[in-house]
N, C-alpha and C. Protein backbone atom coordinates (compact mmCIF):
# COMPACT_ATOMS: atom_id res chain seq x y z
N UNK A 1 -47.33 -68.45 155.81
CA UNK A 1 -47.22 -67.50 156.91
C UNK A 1 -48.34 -67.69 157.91
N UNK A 2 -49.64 -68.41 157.39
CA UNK A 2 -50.41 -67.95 158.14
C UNK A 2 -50.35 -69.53 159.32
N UNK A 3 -49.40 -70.45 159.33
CA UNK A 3 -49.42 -71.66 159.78
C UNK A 3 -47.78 -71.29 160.36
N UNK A 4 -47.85 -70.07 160.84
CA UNK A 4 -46.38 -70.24 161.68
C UNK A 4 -47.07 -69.94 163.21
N UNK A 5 -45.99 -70.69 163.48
CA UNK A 5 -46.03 -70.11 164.97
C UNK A 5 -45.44 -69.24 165.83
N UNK A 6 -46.10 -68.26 166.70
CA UNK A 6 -45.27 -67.14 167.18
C UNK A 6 -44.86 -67.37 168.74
N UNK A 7 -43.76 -66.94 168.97
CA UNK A 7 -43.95 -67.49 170.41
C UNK A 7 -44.31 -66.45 171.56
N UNK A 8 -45.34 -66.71 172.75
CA UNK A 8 -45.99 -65.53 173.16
C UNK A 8 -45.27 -64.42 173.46
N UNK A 9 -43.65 -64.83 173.86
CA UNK A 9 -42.86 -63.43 174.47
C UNK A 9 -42.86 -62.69 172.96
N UNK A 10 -42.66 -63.33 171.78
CA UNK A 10 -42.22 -62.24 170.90
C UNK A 10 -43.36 -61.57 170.13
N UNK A 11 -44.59 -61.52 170.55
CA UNK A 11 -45.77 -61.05 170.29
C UNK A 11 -45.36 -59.18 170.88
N UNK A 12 -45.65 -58.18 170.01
CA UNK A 12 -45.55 -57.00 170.42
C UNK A 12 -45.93 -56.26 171.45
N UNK A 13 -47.38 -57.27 171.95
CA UNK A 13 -48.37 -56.53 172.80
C UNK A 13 -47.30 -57.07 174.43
N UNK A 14 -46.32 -58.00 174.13
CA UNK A 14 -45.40 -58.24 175.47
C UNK A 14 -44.91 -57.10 175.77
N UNK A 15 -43.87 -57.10 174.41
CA UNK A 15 -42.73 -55.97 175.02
C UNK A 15 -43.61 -54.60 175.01
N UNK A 16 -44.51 -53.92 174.53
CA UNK A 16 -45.25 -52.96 174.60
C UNK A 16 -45.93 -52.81 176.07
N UNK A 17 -46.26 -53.82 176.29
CA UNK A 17 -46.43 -53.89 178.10
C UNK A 17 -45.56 -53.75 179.04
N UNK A 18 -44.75 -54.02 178.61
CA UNK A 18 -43.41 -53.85 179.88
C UNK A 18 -43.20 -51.98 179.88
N UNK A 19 -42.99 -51.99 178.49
CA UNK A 19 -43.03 -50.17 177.60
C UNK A 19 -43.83 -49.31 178.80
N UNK A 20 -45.23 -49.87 178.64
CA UNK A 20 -46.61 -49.16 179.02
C UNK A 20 -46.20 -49.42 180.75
N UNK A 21 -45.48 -50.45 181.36
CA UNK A 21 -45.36 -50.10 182.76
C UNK A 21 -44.35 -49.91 183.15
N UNK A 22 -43.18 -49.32 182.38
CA UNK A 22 -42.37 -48.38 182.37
C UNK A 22 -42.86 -46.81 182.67
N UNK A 23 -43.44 -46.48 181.96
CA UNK A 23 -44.56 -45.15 181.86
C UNK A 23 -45.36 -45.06 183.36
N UNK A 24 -45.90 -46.31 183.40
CA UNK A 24 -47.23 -45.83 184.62
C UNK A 24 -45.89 -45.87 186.09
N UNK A 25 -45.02 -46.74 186.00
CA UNK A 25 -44.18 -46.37 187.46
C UNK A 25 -43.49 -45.45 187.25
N UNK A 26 -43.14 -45.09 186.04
CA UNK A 26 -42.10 -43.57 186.29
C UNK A 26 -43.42 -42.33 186.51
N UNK A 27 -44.30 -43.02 186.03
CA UNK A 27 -45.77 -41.64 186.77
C UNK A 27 -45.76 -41.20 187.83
N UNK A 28 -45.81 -42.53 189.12
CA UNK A 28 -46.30 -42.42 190.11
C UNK A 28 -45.18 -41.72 190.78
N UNK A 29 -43.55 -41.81 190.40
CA UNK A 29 -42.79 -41.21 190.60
C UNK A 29 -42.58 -39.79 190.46
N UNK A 30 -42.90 -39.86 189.06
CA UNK A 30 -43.13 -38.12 188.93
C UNK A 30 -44.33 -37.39 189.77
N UNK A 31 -44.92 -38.20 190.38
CA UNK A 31 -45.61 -37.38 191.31
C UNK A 31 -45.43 -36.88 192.15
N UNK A 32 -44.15 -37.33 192.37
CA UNK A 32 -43.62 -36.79 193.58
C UNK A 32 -42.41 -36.17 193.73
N UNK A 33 -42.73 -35.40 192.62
CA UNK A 33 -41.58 -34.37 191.56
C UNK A 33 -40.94 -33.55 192.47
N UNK A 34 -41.84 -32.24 192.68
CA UNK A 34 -41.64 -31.80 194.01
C UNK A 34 -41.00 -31.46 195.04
N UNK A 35 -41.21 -32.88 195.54
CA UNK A 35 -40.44 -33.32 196.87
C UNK A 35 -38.74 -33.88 196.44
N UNK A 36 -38.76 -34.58 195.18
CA UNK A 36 -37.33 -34.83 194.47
C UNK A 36 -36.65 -33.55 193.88
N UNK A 37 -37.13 -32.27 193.78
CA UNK A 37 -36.14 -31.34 193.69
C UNK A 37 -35.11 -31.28 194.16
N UNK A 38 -35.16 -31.34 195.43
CA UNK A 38 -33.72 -31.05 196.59
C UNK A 38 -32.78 -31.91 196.44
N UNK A 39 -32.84 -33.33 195.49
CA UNK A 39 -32.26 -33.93 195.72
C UNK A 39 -31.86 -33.57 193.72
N UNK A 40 -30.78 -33.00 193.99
CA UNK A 40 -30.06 -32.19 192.29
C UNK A 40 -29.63 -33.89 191.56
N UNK A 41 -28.93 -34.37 191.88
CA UNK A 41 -28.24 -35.34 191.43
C UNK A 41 -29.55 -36.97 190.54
N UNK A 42 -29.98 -37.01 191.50
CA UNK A 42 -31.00 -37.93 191.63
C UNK A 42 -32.54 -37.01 190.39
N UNK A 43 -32.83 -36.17 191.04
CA UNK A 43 -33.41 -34.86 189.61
C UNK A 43 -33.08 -35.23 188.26
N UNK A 44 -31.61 -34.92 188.10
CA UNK A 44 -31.07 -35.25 187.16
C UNK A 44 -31.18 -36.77 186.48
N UNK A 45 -30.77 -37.17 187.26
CA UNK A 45 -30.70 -38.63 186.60
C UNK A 45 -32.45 -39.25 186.12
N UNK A 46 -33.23 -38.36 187.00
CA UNK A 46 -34.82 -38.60 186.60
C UNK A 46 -35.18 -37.82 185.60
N UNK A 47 -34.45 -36.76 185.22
CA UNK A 47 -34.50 -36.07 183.87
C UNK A 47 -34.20 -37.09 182.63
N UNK A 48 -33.01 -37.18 182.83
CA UNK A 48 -32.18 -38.21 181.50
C UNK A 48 -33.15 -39.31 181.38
N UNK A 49 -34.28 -39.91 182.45
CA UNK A 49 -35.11 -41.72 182.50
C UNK A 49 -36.03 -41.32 181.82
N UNK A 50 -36.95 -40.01 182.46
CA UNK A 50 -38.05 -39.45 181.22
C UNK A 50 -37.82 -39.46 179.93
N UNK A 51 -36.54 -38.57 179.76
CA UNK A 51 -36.03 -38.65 178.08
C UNK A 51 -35.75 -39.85 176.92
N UNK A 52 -34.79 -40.79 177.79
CA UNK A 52 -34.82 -42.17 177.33
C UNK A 52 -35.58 -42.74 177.51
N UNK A 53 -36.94 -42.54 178.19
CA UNK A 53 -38.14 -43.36 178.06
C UNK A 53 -39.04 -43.14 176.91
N UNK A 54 -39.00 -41.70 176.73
CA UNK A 54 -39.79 -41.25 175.49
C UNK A 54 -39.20 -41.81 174.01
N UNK A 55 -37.60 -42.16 174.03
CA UNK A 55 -37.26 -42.35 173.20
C UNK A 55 -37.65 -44.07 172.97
N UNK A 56 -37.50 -44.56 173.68
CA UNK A 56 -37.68 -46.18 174.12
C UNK A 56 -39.31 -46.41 173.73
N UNK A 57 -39.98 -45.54 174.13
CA UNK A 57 -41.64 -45.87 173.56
C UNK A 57 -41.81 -45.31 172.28
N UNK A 58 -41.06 -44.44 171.41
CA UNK A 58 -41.04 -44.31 170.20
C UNK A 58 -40.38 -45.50 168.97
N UNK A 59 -39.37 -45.63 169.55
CA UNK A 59 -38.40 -46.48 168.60
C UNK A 59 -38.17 -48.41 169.14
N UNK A 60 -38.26 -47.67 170.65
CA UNK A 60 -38.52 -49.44 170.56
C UNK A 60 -37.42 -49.99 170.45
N UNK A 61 -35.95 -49.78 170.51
CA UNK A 61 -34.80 -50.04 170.26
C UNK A 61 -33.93 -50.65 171.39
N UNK A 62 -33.06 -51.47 171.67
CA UNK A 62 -31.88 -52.22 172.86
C UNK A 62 -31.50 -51.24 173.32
N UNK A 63 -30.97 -49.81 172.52
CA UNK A 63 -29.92 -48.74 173.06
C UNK A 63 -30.52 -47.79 174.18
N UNK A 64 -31.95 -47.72 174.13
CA UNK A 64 -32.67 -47.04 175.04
C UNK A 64 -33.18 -48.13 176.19
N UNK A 65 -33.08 -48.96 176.25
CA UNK A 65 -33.22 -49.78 176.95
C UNK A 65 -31.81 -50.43 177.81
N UNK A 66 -30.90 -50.38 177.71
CA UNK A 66 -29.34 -50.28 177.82
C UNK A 66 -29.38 -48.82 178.96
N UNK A 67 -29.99 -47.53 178.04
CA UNK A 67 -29.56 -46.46 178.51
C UNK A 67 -30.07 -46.37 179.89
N UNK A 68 -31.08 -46.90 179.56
CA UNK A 68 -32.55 -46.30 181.25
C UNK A 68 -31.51 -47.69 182.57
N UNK A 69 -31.26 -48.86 181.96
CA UNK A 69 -31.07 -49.73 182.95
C UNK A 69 -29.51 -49.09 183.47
N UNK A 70 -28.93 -48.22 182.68
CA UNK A 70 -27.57 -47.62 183.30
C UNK A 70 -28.29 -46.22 183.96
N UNK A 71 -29.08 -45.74 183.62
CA UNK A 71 -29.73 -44.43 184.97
C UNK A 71 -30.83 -45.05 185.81
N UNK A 72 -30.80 -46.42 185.88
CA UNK A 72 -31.88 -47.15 186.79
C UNK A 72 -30.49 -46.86 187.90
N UNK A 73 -29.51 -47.68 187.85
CA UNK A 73 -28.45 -47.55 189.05
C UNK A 73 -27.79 -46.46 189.88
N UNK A 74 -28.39 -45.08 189.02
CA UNK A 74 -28.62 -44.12 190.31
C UNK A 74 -28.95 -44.09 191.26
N UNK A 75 -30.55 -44.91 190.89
CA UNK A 75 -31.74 -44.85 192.01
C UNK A 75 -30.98 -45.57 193.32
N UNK A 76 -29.89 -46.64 192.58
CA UNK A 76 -29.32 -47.49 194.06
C UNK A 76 -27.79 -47.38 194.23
N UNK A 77 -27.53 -45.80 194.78
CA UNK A 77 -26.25 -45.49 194.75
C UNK A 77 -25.86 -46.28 195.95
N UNK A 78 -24.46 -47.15 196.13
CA UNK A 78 -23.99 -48.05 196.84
C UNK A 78 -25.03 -49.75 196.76
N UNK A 79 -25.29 -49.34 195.90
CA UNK A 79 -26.48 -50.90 195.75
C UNK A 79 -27.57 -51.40 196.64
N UNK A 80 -27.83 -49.40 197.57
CA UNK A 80 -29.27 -49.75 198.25
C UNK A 80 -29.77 -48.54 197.66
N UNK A 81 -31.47 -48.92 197.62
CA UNK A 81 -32.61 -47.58 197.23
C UNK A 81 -32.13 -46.48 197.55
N UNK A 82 -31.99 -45.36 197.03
CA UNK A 82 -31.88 -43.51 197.43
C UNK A 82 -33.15 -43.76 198.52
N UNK A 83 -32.55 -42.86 199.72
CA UNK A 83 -33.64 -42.61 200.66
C UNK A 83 -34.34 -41.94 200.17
N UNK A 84 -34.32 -41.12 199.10
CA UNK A 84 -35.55 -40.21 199.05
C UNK A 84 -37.09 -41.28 198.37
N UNK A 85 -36.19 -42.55 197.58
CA UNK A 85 -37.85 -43.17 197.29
C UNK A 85 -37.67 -44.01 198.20
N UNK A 86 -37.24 -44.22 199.33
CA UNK A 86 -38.43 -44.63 200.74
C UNK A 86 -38.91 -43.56 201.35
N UNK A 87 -38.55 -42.59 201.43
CA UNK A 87 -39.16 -41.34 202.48
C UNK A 87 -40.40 -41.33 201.68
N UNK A 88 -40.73 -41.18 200.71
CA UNK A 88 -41.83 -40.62 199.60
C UNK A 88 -42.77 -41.88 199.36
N UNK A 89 -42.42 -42.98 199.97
CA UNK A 89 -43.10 -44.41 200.16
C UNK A 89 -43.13 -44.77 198.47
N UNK A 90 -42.06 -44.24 197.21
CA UNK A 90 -41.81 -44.95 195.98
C UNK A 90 -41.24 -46.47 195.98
N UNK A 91 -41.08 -47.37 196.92
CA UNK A 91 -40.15 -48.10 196.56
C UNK A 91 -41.24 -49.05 195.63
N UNK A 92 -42.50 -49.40 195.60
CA UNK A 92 -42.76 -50.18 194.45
C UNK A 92 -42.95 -49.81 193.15
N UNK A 93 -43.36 -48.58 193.11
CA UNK A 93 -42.92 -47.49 191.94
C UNK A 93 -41.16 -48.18 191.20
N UNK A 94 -39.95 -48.23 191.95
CA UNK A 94 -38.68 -48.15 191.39
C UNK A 94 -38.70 -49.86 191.43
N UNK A 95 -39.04 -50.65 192.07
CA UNK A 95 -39.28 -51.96 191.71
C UNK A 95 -39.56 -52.35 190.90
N UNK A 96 -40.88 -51.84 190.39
CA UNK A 96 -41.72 -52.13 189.28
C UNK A 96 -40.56 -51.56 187.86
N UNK A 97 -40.48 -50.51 187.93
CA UNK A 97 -39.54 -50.24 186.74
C UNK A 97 -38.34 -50.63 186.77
N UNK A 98 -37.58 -51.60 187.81
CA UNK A 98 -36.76 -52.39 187.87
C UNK A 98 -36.78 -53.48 187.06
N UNK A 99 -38.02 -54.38 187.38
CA UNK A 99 -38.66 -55.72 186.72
C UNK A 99 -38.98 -55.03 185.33
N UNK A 100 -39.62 -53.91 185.19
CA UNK A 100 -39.68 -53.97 183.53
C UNK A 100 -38.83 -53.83 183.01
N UNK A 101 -37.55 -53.65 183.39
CA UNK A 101 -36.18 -53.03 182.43
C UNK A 101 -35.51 -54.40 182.34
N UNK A 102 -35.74 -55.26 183.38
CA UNK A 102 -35.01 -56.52 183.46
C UNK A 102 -35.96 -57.65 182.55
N UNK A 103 -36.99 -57.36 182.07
CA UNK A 103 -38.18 -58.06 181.35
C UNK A 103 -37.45 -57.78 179.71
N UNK A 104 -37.42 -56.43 179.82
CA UNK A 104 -36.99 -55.70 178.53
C UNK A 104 -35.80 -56.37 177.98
N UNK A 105 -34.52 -56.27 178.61
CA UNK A 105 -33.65 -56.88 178.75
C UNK A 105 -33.16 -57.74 178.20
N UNK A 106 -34.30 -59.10 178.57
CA UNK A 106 -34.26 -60.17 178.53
C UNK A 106 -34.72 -60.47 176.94
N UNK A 107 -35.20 -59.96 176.32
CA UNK A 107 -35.98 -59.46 174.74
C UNK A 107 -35.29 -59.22 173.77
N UNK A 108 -35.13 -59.47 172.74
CA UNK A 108 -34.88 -58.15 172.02
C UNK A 108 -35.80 -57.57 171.38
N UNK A 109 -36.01 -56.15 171.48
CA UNK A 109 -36.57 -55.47 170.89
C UNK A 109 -36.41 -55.15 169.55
């Protein structure tokens, strides 16, 4: 065991990073909680990403990772950004947790 080789993506501290900047861009988002009230639909769907995120940094599992990349496509109803994360200047915030879900993705967990 101790003469195997691991390969760097499947080292934990990868996918735990993508995890960990999952968290810090849905932060910067929730900061601007707030101002995303008015928008009910979009609220919502940022309700359900928190939840399946918490579950996704607990368990670590494809199905929560599946789940968030199907309430990622809220954010781009008609397949452009919700104006509300350009008005609020989020768009590298929803980028960033774009690329980590598509990092994730690419893995198995």
């Amino acid at each position: 065991m101790a003469d195997e080789i691991v390969k760097f993506d499947d080292l934990p501290s990868v996918k735990r990073g993508y995890i960990e900047g999952l968290k810090y861009y849905f932060s910067i988002i929730l900061s601007k909680q707030a101002s995303l009230i008015e928008f009910k639909d979009l609220y919502q769907s940022l309700t359900k990403f928190g939840y399946e995120l918490e579950i996704l940094n607990q368990e670590q599992d494809m199905a929560s990772v599946d789940a968030l990349s199907e309430i990622n496509k809220d954010f781009y109803p008609d397949g452009k950004m919700h104006s509300a994360f350009r008005s609020l200047n989020l768009e590298v915030a929803l980028d960033g947790i774009s690329e980590c879900l598509m990092c994730l993705k690419k893995r198995v967990l």
